[in-house]
PDB file of N, CA and C in Angstrom:
ATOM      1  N   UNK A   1       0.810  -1.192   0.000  1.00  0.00           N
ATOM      2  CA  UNK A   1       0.000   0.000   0.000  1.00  0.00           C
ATOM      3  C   UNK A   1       0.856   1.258   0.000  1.00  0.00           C
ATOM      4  N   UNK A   2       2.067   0.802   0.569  1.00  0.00           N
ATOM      5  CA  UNK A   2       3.222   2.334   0.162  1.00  0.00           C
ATOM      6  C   UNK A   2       3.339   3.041  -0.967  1.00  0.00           C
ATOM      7  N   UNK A   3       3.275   1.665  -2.035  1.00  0.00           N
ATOM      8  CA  UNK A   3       3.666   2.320  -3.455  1.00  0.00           C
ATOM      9  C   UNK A   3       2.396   2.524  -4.183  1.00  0.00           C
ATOM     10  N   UNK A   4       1.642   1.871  -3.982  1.00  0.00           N
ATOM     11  CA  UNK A   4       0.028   2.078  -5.187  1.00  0.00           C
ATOM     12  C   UNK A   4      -0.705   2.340  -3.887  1.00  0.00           C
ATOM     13  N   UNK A   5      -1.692   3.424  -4.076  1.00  0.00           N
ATOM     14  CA  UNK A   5      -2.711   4.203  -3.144  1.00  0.00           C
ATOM     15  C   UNK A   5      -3.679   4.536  -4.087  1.00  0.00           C
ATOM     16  N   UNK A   6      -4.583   3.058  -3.902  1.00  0.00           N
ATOM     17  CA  UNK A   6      -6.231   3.296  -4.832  1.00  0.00           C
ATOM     18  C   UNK A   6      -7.374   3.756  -3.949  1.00  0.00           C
ATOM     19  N   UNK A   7      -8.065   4.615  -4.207  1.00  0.00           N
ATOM     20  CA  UNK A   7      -8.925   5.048  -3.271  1.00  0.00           C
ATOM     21  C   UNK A   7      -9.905   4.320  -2.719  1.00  0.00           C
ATOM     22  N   UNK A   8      -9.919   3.734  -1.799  1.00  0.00           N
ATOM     23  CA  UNK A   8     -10.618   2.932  -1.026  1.00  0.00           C
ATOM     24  C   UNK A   8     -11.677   3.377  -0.026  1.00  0.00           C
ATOM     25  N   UNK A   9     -12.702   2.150   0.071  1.00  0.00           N
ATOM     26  CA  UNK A   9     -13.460   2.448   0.925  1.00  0.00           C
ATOM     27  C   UNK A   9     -14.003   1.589   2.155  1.00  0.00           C
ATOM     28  N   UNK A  10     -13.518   2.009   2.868  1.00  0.00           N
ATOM     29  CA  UNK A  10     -13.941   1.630   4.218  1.00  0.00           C
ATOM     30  C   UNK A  10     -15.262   1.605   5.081  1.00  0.00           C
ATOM     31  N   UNK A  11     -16.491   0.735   5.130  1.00  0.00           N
ATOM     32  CA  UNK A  11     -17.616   0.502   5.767  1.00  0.00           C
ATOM     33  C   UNK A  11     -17.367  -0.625   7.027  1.00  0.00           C
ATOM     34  N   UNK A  12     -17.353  -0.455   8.202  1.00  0.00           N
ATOM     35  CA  UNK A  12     -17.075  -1.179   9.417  1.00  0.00           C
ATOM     36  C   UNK A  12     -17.996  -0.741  10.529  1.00  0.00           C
ATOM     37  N   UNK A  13     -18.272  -2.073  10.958  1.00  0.00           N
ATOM     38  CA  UNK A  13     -19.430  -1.907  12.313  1.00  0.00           C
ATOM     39  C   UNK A  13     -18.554  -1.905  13.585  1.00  0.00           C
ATOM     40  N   UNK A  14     -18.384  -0.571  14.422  1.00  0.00           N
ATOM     41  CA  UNK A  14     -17.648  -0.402  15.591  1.00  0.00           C
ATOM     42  C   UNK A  14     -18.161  -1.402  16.236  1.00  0.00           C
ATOM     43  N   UNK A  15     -19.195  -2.056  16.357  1.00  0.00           N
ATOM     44  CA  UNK A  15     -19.014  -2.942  17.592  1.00  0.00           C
ATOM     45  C   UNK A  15     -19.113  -4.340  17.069  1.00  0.00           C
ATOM     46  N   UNK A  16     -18.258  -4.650  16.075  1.00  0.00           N
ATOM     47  CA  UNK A  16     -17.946  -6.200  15.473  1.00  0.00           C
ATOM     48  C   UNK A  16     -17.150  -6.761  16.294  1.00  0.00           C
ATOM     49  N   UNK A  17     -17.767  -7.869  17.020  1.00  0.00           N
ATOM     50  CA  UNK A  17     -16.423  -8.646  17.925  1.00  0.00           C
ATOM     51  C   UNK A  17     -15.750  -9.563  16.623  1.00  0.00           C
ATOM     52  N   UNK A  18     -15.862  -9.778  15.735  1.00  0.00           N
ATOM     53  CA  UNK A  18     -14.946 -10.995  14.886  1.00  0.00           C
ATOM     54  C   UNK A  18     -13.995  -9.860  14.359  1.00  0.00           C
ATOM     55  N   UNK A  19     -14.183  -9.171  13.892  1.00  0.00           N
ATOM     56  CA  UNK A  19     -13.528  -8.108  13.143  1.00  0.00           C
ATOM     57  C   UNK A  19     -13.488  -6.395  13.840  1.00  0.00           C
ATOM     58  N   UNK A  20     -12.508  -6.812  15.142  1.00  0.00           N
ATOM     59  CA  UNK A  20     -13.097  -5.212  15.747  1.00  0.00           C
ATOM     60  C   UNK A  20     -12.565  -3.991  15.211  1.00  0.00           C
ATOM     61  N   UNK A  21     -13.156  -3.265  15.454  1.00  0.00           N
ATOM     62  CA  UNK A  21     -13.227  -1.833  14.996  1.00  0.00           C
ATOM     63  C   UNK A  21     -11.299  -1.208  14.805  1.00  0.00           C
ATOM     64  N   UNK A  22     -10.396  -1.642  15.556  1.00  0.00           N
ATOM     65  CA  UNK A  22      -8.905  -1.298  15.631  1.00  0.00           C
ATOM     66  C   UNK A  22      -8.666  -1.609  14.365  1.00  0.00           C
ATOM     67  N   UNK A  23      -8.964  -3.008  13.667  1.00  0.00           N
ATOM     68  CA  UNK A  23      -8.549  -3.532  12.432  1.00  0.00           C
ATOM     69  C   UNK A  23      -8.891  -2.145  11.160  1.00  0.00           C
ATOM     70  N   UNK A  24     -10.152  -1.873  11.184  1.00  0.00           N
ATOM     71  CA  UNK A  24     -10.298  -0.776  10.558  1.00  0.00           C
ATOM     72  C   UNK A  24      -9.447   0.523  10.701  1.00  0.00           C
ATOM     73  N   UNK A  25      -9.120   0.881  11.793  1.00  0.00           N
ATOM     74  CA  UNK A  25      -8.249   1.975  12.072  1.00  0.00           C
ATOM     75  C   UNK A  25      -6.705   1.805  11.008  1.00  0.00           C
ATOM     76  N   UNK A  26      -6.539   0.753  11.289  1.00  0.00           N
ATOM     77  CA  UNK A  26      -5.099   0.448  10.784  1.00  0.00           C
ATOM     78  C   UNK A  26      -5.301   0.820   9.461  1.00  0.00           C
ATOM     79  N   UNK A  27      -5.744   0.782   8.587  1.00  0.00           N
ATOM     80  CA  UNK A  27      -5.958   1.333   7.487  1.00  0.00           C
ATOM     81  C   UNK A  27      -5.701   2.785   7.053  1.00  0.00           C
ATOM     82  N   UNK A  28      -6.238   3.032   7.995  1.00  0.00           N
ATOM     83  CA  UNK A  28      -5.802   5.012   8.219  1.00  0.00           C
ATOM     84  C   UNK A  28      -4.357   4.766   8.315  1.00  0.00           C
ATOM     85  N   UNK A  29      -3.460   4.313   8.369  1.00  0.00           N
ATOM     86  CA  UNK A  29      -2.209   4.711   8.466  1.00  0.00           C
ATOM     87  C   UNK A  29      -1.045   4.401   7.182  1.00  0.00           C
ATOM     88  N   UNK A  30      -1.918   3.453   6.545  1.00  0.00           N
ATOM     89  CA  UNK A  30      -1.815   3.229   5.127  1.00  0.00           C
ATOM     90  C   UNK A  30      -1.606   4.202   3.906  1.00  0.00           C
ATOM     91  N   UNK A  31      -2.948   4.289   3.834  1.00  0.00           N
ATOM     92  CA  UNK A  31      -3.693   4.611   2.825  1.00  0.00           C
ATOM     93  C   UNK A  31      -4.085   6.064   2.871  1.00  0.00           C
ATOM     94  N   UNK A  32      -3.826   7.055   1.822  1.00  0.00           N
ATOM     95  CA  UNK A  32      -4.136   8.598   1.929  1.00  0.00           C
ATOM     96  C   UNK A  32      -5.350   8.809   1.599  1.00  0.00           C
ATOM     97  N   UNK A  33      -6.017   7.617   0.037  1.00  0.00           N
ATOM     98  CA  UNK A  33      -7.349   7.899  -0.592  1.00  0.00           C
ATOM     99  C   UNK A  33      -8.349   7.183   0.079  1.00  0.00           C
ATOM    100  N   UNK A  34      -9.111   7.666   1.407  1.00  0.00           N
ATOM    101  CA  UNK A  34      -9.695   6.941   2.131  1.00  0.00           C
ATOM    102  C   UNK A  34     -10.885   7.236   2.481  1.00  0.00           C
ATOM    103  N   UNK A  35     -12.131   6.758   2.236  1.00  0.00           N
ATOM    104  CA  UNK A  35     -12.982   6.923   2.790  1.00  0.00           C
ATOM    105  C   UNK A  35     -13.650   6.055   3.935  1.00  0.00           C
ATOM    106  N   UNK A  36     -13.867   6.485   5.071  1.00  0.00           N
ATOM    107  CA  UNK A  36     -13.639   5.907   6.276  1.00  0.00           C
ATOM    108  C   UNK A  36     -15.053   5.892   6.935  1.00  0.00           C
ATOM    109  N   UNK A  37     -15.433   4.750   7.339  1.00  0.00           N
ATOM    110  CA  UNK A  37     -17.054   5.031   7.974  1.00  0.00           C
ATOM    111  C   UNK A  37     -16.837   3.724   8.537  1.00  0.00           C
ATOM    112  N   UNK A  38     -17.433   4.110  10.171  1.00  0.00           N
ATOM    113  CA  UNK A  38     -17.254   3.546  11.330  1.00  0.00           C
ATOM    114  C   UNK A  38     -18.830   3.506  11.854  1.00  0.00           C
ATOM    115  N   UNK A  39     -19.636   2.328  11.656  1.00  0.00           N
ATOM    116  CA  UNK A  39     -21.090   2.854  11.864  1.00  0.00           C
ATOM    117  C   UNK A  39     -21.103   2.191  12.782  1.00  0.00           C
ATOM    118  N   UNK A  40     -22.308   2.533  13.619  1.00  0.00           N
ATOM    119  CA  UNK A  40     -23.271   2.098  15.360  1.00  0.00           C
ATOM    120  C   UNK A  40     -23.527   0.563  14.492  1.00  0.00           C
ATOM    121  N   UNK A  41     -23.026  -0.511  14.710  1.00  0.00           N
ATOM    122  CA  UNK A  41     -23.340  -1.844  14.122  1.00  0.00           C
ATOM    123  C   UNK A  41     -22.367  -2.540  14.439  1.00  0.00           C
ATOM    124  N   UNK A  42     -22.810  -3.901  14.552  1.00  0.00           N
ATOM    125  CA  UNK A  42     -21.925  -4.771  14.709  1.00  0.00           C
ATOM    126  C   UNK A  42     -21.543  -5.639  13.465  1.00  0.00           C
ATOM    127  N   UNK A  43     -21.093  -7.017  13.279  1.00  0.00           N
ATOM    128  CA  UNK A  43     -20.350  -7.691  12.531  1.00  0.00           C
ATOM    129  C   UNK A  43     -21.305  -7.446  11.058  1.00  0.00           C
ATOM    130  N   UNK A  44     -22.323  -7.672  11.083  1.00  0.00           N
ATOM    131  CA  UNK A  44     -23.527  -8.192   9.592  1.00  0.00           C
ATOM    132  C   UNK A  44     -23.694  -6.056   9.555  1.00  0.00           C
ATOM    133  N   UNK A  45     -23.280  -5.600   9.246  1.00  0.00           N
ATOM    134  CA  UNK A  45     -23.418  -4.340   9.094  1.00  0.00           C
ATOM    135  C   UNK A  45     -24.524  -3.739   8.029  1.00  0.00           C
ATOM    136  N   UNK A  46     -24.013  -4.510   6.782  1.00  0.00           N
ATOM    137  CA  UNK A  46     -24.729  -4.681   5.777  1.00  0.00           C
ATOM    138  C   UNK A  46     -26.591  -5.093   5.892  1.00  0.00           C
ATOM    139  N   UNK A  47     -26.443  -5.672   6.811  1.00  0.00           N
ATOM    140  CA  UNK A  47     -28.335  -6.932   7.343  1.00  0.00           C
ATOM    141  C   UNK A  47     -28.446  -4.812   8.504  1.00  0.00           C
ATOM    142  N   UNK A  48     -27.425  -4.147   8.933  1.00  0.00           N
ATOM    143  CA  UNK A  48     -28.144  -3.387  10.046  1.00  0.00           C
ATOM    144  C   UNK A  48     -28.431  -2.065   9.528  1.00  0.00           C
ATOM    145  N   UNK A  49     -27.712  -1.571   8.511  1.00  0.00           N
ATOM    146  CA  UNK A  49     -27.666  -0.190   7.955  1.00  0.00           C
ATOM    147  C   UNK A  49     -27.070   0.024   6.627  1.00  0.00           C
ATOM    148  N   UNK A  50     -27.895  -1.178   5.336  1.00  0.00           N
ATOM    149  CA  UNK A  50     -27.642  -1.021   4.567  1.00  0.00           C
ATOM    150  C   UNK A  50     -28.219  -0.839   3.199  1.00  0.00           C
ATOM    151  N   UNK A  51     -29.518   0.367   3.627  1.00  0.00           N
ATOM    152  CA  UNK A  51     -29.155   1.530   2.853  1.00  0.00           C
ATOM    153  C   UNK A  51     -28.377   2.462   2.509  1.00  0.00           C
ATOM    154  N   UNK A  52     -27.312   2.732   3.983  1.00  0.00           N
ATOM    155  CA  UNK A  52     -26.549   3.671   3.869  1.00  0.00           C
ATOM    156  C   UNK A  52     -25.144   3.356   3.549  1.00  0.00           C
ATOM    157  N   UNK A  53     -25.086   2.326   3.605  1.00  0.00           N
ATOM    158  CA  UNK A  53     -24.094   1.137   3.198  1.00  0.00           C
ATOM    159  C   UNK A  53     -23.924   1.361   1.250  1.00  0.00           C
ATOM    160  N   UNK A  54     -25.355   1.087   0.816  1.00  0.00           N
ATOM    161  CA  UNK A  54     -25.158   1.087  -0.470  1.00  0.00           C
ATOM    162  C   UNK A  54     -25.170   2.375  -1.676  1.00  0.00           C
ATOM    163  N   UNK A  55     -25.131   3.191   0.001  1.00  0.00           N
ATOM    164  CA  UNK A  55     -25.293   4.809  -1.093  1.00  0.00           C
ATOM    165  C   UNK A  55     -23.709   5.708  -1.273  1.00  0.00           C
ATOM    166  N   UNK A  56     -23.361   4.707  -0.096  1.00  0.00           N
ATOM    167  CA  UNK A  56     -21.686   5.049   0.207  1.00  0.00           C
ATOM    168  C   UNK A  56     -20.796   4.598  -1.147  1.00  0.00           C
ATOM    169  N   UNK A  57     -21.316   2.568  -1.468  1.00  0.00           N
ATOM    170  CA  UNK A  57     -20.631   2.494  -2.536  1.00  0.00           C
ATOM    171  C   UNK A  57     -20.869   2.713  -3.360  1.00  0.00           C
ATOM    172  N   UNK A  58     -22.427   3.307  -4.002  1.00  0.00           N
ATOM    173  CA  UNK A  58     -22.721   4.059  -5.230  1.00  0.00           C
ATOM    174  C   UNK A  58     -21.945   5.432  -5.186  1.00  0.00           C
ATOM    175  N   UNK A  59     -21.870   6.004  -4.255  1.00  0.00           N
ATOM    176  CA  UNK A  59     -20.939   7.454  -4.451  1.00  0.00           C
ATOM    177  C   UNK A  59     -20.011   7.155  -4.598  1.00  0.00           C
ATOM    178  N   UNK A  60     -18.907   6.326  -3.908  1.00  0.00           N
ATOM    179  CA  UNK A  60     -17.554   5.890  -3.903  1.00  0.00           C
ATOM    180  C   UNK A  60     -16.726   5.724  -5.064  1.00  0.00           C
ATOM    181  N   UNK A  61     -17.751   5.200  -6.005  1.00  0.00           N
ATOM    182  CA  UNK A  61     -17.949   4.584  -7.413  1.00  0.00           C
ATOM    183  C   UNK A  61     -18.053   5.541  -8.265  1.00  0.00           C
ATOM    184  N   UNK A  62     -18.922   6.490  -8.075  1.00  0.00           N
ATOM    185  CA  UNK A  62     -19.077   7.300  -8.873  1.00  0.00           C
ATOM    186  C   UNK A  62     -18.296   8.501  -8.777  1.00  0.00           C
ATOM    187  N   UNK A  63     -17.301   8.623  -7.985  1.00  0.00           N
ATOM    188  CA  UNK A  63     -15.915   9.785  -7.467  1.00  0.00           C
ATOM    189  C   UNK A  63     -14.827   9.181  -7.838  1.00  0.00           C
ATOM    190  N   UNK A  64     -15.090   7.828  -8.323  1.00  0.00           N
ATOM    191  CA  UNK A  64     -13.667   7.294  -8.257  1.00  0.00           C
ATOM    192  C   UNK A  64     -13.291   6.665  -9.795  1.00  0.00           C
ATOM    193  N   UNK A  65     -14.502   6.191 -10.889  1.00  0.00           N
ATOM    194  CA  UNK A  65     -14.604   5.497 -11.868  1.00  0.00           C
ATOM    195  C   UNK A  65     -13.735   6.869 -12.801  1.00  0.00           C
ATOM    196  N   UNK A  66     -13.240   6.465 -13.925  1.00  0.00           N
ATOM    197  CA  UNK A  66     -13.068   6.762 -15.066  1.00  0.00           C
ATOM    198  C   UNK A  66     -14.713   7.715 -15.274  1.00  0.00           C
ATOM    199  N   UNK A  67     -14.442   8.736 -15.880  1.00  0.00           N
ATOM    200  CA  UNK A  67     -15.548   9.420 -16.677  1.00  0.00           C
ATOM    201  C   UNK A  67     -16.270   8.434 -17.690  1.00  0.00           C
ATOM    202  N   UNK A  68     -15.299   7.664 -18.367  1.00  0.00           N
ATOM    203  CA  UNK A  68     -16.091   6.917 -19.565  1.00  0.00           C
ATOM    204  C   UNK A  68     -16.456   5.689 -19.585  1.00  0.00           C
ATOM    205  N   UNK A  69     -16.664   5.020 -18.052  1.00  0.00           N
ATOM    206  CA  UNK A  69     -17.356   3.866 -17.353  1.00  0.00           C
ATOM    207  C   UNK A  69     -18.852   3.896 -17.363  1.00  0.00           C
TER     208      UNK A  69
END
C-alpha cells in the first residue's frame, strides 16, 4: 500500500467482535485515498444499515470510476 494508493473504501461496524473496529483503524495509516465510515453496528453491518451502506458504494464509485465507465 506504500507504493500504489487506490482510493478505497472503508464501511465497518464499531461494535464487530470478529472483526473489531482497531482492524479498521489500521488502514488510516496506510492509505491517503480513504474513505472511512465507522457505523453504530456490529459484525452483519450490511443486514443493520444497509441503505446507507449502499449509497456510500454508489458514491464511492461514482468519485472514483473513469468518466467513460
Amino acid at each position: 500500500m506504500n507504493t500504489y494508493q487506490p482510493p478505497t473504501l472503508i464501511v465497518w461496524g464499531k461494535n464487530d467482535k470478529i472483526f473489531p473496529a482497531e482492524r479498521a483503524e489500521a488502514y488510516k495509516k496506510d492509505l491517503k485515498n480513504i474513505d472511512f465510515n465507522l457505523l453504530d453496528t456490529g459484525h452483519f453491518a450490511l443486514e443493520e444499515d444497509g441503505d446507507f451502506i449502499a449509497k456510500k458504494i454508489i458514491s464511492f464509485f461514482s468519485n472514483n470510476l473513469p468518466n467513460d465507465h
